[in-house]
N, C-alpha and C. Protein backbone atom coordinates (compact mmCIF):
# COMPACT_ATOMS: atom_id res chain seq x y z
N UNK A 1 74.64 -15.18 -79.67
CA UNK A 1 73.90 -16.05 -78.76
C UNK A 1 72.52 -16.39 -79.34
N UNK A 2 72.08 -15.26 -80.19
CA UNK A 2 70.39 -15.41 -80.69
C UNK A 2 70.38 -16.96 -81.45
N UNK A 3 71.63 -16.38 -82.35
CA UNK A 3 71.94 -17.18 -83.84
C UNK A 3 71.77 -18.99 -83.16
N UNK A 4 73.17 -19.30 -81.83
CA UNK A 4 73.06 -20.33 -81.43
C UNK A 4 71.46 -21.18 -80.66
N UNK A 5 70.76 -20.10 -80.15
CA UNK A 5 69.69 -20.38 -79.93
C UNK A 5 68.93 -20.89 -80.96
N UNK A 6 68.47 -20.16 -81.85
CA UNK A 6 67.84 -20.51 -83.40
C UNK A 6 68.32 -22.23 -83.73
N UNK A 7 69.50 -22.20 -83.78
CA UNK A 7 69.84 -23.45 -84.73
C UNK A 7 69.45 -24.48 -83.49
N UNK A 8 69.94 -24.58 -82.20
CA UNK A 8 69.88 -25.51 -81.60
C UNK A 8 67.88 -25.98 -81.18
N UNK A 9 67.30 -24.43 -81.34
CA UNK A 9 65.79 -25.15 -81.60
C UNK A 9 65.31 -25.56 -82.39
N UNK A 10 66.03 -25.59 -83.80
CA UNK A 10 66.11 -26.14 -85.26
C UNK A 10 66.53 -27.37 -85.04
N UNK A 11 67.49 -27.44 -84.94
CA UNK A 11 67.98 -29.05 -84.52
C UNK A 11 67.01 -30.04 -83.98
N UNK A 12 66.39 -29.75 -82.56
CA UNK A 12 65.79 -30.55 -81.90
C UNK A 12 64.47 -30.81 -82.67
N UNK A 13 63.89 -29.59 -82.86
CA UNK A 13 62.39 -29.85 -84.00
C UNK A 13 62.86 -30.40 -85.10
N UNK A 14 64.14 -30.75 -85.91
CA UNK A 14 64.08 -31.01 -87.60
C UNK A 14 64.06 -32.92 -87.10
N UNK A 15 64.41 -33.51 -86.23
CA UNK A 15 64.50 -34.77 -86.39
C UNK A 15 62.82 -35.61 -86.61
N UNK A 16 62.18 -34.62 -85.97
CA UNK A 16 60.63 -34.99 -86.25
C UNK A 16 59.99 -35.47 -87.49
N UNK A 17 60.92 -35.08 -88.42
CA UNK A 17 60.45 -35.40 -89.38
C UNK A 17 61.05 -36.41 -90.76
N UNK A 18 62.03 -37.34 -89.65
CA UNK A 18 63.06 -38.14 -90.83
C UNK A 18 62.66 -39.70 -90.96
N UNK A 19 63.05 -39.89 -91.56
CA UNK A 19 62.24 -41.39 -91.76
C UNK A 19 63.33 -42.26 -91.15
N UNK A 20 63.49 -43.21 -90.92
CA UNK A 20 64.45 -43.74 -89.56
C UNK A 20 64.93 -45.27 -89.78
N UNK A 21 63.75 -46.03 -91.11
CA UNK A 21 63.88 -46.87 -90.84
C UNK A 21 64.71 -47.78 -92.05
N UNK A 22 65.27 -48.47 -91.86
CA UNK A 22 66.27 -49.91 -92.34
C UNK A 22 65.56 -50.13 -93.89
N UNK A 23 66.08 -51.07 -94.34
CA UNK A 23 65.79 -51.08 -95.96
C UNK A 23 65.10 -52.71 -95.65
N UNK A 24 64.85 -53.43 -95.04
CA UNK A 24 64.12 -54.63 -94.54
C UNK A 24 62.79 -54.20 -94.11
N UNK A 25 62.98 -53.42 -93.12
CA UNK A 25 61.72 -52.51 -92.56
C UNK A 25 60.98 -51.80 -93.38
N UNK A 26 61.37 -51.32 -94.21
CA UNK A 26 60.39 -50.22 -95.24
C UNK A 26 59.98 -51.12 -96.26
N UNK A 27 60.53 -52.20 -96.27
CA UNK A 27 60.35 -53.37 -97.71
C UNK A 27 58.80 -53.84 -97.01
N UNK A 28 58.72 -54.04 -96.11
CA UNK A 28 58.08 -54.95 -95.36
C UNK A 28 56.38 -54.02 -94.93
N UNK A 29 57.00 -53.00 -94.60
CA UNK A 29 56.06 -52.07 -93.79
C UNK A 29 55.32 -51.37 -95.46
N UNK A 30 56.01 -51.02 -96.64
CA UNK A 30 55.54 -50.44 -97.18
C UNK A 30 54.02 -51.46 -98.36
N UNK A 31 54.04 -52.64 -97.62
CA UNK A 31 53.32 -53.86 -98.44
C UNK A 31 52.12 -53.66 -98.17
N UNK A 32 52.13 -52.88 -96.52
CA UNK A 32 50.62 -52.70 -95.66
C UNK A 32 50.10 -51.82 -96.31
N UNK A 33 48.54 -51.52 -96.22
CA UNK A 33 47.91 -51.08 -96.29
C UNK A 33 47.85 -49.52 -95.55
N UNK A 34 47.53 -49.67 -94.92
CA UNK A 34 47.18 -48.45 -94.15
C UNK A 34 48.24 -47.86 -93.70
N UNK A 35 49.34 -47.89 -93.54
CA UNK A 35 50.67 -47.49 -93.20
C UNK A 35 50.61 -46.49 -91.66
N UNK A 36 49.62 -47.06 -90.83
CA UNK A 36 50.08 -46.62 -89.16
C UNK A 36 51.17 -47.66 -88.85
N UNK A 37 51.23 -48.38 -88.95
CA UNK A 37 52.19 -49.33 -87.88
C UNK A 37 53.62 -48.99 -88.53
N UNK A 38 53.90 -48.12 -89.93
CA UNK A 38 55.36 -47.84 -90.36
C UNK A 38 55.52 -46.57 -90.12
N UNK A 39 54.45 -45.31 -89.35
CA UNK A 39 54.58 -44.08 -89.11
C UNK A 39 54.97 -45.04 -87.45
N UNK A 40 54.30 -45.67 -86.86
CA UNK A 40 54.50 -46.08 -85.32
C UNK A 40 55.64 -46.65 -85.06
N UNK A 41 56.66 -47.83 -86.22
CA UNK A 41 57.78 -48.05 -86.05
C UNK A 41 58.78 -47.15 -86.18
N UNK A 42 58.61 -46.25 -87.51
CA UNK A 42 59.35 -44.88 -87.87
C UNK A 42 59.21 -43.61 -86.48
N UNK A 43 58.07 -43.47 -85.89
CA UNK A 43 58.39 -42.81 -84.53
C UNK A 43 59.04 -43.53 -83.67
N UNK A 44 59.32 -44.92 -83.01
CA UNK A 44 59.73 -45.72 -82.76
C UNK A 44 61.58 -45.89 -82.90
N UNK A 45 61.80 -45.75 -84.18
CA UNK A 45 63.43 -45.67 -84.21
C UNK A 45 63.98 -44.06 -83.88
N UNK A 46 62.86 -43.16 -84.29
CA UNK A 46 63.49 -41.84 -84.08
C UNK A 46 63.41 -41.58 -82.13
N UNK A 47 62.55 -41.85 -81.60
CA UNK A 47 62.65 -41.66 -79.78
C UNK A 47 63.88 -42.90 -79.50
N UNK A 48 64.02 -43.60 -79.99
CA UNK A 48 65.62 -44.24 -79.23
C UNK A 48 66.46 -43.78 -80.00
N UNK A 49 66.65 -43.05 -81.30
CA UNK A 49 67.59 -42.82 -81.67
C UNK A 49 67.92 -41.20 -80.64
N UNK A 50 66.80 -41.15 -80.95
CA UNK A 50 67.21 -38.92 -79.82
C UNK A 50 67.24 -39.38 -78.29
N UNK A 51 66.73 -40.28 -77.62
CA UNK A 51 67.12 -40.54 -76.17
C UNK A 51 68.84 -40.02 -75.91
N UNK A 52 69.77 -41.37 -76.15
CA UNK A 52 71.08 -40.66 -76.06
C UNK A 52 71.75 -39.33 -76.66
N UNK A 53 71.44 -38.77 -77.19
CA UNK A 53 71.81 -37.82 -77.38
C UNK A 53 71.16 -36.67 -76.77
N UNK A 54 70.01 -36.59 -76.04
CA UNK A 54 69.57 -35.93 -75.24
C UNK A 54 70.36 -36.35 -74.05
N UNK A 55 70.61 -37.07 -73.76
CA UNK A 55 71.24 -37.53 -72.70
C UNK A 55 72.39 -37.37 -72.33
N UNK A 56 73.20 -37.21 -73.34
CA UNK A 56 74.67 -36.47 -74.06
C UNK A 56 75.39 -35.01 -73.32
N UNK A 57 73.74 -34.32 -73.78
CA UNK A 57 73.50 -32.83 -74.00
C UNK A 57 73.61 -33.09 -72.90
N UNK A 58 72.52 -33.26 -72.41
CA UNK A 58 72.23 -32.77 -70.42
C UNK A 58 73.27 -33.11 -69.63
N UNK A 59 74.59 -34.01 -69.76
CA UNK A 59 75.51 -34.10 -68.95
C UNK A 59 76.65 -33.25 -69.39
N UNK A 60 76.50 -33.04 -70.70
CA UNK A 60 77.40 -32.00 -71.23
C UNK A 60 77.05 -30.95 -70.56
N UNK A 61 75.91 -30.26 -70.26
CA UNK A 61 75.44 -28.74 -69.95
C UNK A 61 75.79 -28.84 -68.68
N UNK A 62 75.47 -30.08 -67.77
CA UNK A 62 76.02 -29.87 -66.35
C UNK A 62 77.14 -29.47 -65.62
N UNK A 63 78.11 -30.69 -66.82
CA UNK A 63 79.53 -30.57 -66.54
C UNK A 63 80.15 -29.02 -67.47
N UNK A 64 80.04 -28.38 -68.00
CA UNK A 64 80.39 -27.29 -68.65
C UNK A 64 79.61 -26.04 -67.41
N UNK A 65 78.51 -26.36 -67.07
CA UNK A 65 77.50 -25.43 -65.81
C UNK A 65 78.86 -25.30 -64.56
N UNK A 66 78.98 -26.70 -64.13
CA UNK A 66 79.87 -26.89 -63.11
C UNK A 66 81.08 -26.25 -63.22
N UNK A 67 81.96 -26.58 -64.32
CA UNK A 67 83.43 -25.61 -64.93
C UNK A 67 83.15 -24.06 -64.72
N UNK A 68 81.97 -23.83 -64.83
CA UNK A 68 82.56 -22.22 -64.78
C UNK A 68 82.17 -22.15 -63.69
N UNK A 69 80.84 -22.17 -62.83
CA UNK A 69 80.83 -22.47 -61.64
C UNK A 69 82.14 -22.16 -60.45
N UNK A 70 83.24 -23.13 -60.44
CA UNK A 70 83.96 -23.38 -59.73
C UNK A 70 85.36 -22.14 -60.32
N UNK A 71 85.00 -21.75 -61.65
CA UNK A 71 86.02 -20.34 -61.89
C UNK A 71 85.87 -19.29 -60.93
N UNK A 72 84.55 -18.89 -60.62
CA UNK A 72 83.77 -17.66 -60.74
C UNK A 72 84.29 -17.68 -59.11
């Protein structure tokens, strides 16, 4: 149970740090100067990319909560 704990708080913290964006987008973004607005689009694809899948999880945990629930 520890082990599954570990990885699944690994999981959620490792996406923080991936670069997210398209090969148009980085062509484009990497021309600027100051490079906030390609860390702000790059945070930008990573919060809609983790929305659904957070979203995934939490109906998964409900409906699996509920199953045993109704064993017991």
């Amino acid at each position: 149970m520890k082990s599954k704990l570990i990885f699944l708080l690994f999981s959620l913290l490792y996406f923080l740090e991936t670069n997210a964006q398209c090969a148009m987008c980085r062509a484009v973004l990497e021309s600027e100067e100051g490079q906030s607005t390609a860390e702000g689009i790059n945070n930008g694809i990573v919060y809609l990319m983790a929305i659904p899948y957070i979203l995934v999880a939490g109906m998964g945990y409900f409906i699996y909560r509920k199953f045993f629930k109704l064993k017991k």
